[in-house]
C-alpha atoms as a PDB file:
ATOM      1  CA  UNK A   1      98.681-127.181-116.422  1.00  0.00           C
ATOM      2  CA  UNK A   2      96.159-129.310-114.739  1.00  0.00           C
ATOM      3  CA  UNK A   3      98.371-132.234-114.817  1.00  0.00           C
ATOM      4  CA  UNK A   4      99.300-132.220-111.414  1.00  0.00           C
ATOM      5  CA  UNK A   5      97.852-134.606-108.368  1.00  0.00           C
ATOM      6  CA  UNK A   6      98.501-132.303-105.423  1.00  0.00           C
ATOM      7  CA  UNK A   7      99.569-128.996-105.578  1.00  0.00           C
ATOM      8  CA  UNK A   8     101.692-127.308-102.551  1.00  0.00           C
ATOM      9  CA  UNK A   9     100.366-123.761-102.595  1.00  0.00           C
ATOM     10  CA  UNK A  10     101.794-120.105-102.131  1.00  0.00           C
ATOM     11  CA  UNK A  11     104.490-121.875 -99.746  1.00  0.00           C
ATOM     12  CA  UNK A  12     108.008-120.041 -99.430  1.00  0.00           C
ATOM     13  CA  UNK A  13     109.787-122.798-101.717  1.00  0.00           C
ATOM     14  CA  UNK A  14     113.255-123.399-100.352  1.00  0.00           C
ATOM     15  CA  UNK A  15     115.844-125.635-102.050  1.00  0.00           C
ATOM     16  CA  UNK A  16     119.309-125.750-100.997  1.00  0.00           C
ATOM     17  CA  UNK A  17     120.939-127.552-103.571  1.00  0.00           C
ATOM     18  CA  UNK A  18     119.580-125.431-106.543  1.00  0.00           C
ATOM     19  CA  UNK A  19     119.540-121.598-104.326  1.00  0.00           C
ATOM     20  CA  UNK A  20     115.939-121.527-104.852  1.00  0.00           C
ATOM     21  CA  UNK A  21     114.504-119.360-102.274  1.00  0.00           C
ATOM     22  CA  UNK A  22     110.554-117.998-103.636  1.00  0.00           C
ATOM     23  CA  UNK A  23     107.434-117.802-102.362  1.00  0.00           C
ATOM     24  CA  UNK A  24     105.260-119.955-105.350  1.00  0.00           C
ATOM     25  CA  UNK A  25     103.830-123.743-105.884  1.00  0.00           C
ATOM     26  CA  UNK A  26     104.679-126.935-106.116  1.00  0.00           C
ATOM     27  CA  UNK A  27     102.693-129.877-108.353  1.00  0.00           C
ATOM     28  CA  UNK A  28     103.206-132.646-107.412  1.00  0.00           C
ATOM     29  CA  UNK A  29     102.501-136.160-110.268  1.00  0.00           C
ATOM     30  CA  UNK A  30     102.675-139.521-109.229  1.00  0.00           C
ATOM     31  CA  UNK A  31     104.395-139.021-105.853  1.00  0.00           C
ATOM     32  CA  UNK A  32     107.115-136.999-107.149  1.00  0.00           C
ATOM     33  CA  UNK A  33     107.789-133.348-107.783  1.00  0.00           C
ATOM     34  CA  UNK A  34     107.032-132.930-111.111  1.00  0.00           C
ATOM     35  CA  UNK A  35     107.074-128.574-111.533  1.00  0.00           C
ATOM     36  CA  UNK A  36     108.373-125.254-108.825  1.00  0.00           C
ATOM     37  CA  UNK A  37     106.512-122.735-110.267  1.00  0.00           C
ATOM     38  CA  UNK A  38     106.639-118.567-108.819  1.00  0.00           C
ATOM     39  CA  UNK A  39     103.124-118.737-111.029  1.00  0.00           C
ATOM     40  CA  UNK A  40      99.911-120.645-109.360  1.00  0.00           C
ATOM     41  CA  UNK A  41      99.604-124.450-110.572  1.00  0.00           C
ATOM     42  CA  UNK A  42      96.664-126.339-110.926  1.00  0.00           C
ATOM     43  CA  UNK A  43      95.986-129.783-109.455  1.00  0.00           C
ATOM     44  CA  UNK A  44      93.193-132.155-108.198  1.00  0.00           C
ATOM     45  CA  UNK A  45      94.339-131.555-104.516  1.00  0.00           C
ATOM     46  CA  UNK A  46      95.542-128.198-104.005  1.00  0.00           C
ATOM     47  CA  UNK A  47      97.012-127.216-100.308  1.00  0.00           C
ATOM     48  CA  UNK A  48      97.452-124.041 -98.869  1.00  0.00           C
ATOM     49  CA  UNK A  49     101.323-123.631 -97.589  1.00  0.00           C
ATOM     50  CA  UNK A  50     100.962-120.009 -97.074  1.00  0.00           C
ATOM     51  CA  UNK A  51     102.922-118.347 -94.512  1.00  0.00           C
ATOM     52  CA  UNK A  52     104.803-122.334 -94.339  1.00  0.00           C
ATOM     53  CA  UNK A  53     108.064-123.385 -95.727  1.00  0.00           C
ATOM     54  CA  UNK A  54     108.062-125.808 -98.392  1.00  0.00           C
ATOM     55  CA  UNK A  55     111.370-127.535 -98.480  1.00  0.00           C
ATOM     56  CA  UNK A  56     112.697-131.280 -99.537  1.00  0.00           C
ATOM     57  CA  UNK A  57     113.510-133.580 -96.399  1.00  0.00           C
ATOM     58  CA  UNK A  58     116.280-133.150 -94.760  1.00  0.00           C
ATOM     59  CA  UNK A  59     119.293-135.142 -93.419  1.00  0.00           C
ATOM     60  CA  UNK A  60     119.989-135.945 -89.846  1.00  0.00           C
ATOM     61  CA  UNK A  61     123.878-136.859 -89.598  1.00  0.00           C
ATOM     62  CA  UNK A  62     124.301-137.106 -86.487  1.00  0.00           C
ATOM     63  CA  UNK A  63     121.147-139.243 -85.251  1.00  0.00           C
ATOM     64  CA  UNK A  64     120.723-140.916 -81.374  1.00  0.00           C
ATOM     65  CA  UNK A  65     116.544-141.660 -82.131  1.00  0.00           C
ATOM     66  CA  UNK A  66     116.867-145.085 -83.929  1.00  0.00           C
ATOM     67  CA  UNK A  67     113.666-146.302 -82.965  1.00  0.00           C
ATOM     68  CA  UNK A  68     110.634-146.425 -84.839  1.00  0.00           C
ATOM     69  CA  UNK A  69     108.660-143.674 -82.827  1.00  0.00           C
ATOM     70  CA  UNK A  70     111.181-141.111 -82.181  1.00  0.00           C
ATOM     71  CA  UNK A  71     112.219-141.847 -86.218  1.00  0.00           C
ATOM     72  CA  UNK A  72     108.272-140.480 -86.303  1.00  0.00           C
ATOM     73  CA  UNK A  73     109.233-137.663 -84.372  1.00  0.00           C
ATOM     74  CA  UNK A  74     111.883-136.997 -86.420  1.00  0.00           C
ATOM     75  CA  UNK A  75     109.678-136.972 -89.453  1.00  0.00           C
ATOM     76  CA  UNK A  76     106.905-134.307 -87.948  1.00  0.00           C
ATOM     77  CA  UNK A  77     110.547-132.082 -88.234  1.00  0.00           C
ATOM     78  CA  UNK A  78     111.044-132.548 -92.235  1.00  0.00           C
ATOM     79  CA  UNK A  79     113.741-135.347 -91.400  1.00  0.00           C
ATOM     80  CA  UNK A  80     113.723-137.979 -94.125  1.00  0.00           C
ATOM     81  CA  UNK A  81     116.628-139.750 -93.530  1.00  0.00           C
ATOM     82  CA  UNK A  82     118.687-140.424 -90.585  1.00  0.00           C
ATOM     83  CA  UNK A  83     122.096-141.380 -90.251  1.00  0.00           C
ATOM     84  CA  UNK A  84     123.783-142.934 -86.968  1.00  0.00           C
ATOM     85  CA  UNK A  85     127.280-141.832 -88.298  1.00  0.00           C
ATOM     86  CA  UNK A  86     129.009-141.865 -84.697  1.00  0.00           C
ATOM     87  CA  UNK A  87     128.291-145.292 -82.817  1.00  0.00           C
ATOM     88  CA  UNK A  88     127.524-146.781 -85.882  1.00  0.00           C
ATOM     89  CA  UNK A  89     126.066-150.655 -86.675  1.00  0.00           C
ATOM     90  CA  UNK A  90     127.603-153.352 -85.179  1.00  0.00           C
ATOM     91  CA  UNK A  91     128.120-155.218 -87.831  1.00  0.00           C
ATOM     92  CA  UNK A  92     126.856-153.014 -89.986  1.00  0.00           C
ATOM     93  CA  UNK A  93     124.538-155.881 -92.400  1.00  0.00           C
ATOM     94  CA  UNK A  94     122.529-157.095 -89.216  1.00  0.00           C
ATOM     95  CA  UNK A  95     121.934-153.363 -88.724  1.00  0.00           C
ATOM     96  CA  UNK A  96     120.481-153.065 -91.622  1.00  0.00           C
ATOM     97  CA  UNK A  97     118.371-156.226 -91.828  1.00  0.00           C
ATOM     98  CA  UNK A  98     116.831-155.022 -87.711  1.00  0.00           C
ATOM     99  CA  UNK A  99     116.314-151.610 -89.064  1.00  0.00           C
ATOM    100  CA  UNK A 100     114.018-153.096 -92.162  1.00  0.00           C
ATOM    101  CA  UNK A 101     112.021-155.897 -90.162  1.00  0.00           C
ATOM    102  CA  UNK A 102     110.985-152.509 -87.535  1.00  0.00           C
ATOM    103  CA  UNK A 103     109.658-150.921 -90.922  1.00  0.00           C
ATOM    104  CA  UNK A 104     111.037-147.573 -90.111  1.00  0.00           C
ATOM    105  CA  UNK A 105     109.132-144.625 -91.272  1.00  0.00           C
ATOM    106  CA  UNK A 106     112.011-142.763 -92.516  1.00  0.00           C
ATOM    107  CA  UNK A 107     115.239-143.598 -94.281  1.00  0.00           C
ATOM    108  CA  UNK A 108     118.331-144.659 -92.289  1.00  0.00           C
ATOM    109  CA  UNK A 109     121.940-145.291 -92.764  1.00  0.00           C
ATOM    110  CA  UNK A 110     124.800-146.601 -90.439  1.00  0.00           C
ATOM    111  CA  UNK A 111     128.433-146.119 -90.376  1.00  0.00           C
ATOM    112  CA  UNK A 112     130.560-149.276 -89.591  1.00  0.00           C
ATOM    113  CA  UNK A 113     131.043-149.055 -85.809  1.00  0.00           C
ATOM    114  CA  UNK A 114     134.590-148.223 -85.410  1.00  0.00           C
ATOM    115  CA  UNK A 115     133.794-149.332 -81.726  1.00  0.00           C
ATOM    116  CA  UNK A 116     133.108-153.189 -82.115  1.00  0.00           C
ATOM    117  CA  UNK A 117     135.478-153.736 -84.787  1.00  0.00           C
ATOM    118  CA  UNK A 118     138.073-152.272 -82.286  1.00  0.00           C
ATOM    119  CA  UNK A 119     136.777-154.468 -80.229  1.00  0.00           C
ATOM    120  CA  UNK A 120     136.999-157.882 -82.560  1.00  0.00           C
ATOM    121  CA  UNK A 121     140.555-156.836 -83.401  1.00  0.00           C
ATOM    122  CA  UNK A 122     141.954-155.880 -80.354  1.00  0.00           C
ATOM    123  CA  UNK A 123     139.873-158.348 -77.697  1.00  0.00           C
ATOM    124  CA  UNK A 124     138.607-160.786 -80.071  1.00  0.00           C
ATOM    125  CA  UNK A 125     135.232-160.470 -79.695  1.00  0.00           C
ATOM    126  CA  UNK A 126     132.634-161.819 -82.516  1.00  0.00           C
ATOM    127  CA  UNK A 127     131.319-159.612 -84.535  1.00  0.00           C
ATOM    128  CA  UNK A 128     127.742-161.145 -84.107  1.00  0.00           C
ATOM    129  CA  UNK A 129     126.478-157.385 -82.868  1.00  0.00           C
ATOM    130  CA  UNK A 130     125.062-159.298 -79.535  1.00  0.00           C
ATOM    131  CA  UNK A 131     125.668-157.258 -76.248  1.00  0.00           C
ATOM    132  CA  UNK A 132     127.489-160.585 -75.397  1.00  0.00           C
ATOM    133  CA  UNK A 133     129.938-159.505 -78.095  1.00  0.00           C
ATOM    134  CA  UNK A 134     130.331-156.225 -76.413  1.00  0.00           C
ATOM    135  CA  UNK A 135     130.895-156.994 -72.761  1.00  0.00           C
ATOM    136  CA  UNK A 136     133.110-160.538 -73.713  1.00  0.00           C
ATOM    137  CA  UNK A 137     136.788-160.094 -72.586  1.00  0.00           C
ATOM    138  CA  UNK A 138     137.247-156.500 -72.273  1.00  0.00           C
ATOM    139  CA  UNK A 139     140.518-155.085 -71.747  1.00  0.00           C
ATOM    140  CA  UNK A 140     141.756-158.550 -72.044  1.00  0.00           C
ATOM    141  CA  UNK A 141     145.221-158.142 -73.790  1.00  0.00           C
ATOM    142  CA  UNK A 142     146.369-160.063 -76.742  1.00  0.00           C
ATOM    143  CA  UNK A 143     148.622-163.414 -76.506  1.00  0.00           C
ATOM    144  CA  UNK A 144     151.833-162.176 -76.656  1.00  0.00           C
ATOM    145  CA  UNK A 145     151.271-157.872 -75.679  1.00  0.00           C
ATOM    146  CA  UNK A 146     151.073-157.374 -71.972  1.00  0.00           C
ATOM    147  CA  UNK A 147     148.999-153.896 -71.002  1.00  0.00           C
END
């Protein structure tokens, strides 16, 4: 089929969620992966992935680099999406809204940050994600609960 826009060529095709472990192509339409073929594909643009492993993105879980050129980094690895799961946002909507005005070049995720809403329950500080919010009244004890 001669369908295809690009075609990902003689790669070792890897895909975790289906087992799929073969050397063969991959034709790509419209930005998407439209065939994984063990028999050659034809397209317009055809690259050579000998001796390479084609595989879909993967997931960072666990990620420290949330800035826009260590997320670039990231993607020269395969990463497509990376998740600060540990820290977290603070709160997690402004995270969000910083993370899509830096325009990112990989997808991201946050966790709620377990940290600062300890913080707004226990020491009442806002939950405005400012470093003022993290460094107001530490330690300070509730009305009421002596430490």
């Amino acid at each position: 089929m001669a369908g295809f826009d690009v075609v990902v060529a003689g790669g070792r095709v890897v895909d975790p969620e289906t087992g799929l472990d073969q050397v063969g192509d991959v034709g790509i339409r419209g930005g998407s992966i439209a065939a994984v073929s063990a028999a050659p594909l034809a397209g317009q643009v055809r690259l050579d992935a000998a001796g390479l492993v084609v595989a879909p993105g993967f997931v960072d879980l666990h990620c420290h680099a949330q800035t826009v050129p260590s997320m670039r980094m990231q993607a020269l690895d395969g990463v497509t999406t990376a998740l600060e799961l540990e820290a977290g946002g603070y709160p997690v909507a402004a995270a969000y809204q910083a993370s899509a005005s830096e325009g990112r070049p990989i997808n991201y995720g946050f966790a709620a940050s377990w940290i600062g809403t300890r913080m707004a329950v226990l020491d009442r500080a806002p939950l405005d994600g400012s470093f003022a919010a993290l460094t107001v009244m530490p330690g300070r004890p509730l009305r009421g609960h002596g430490r």
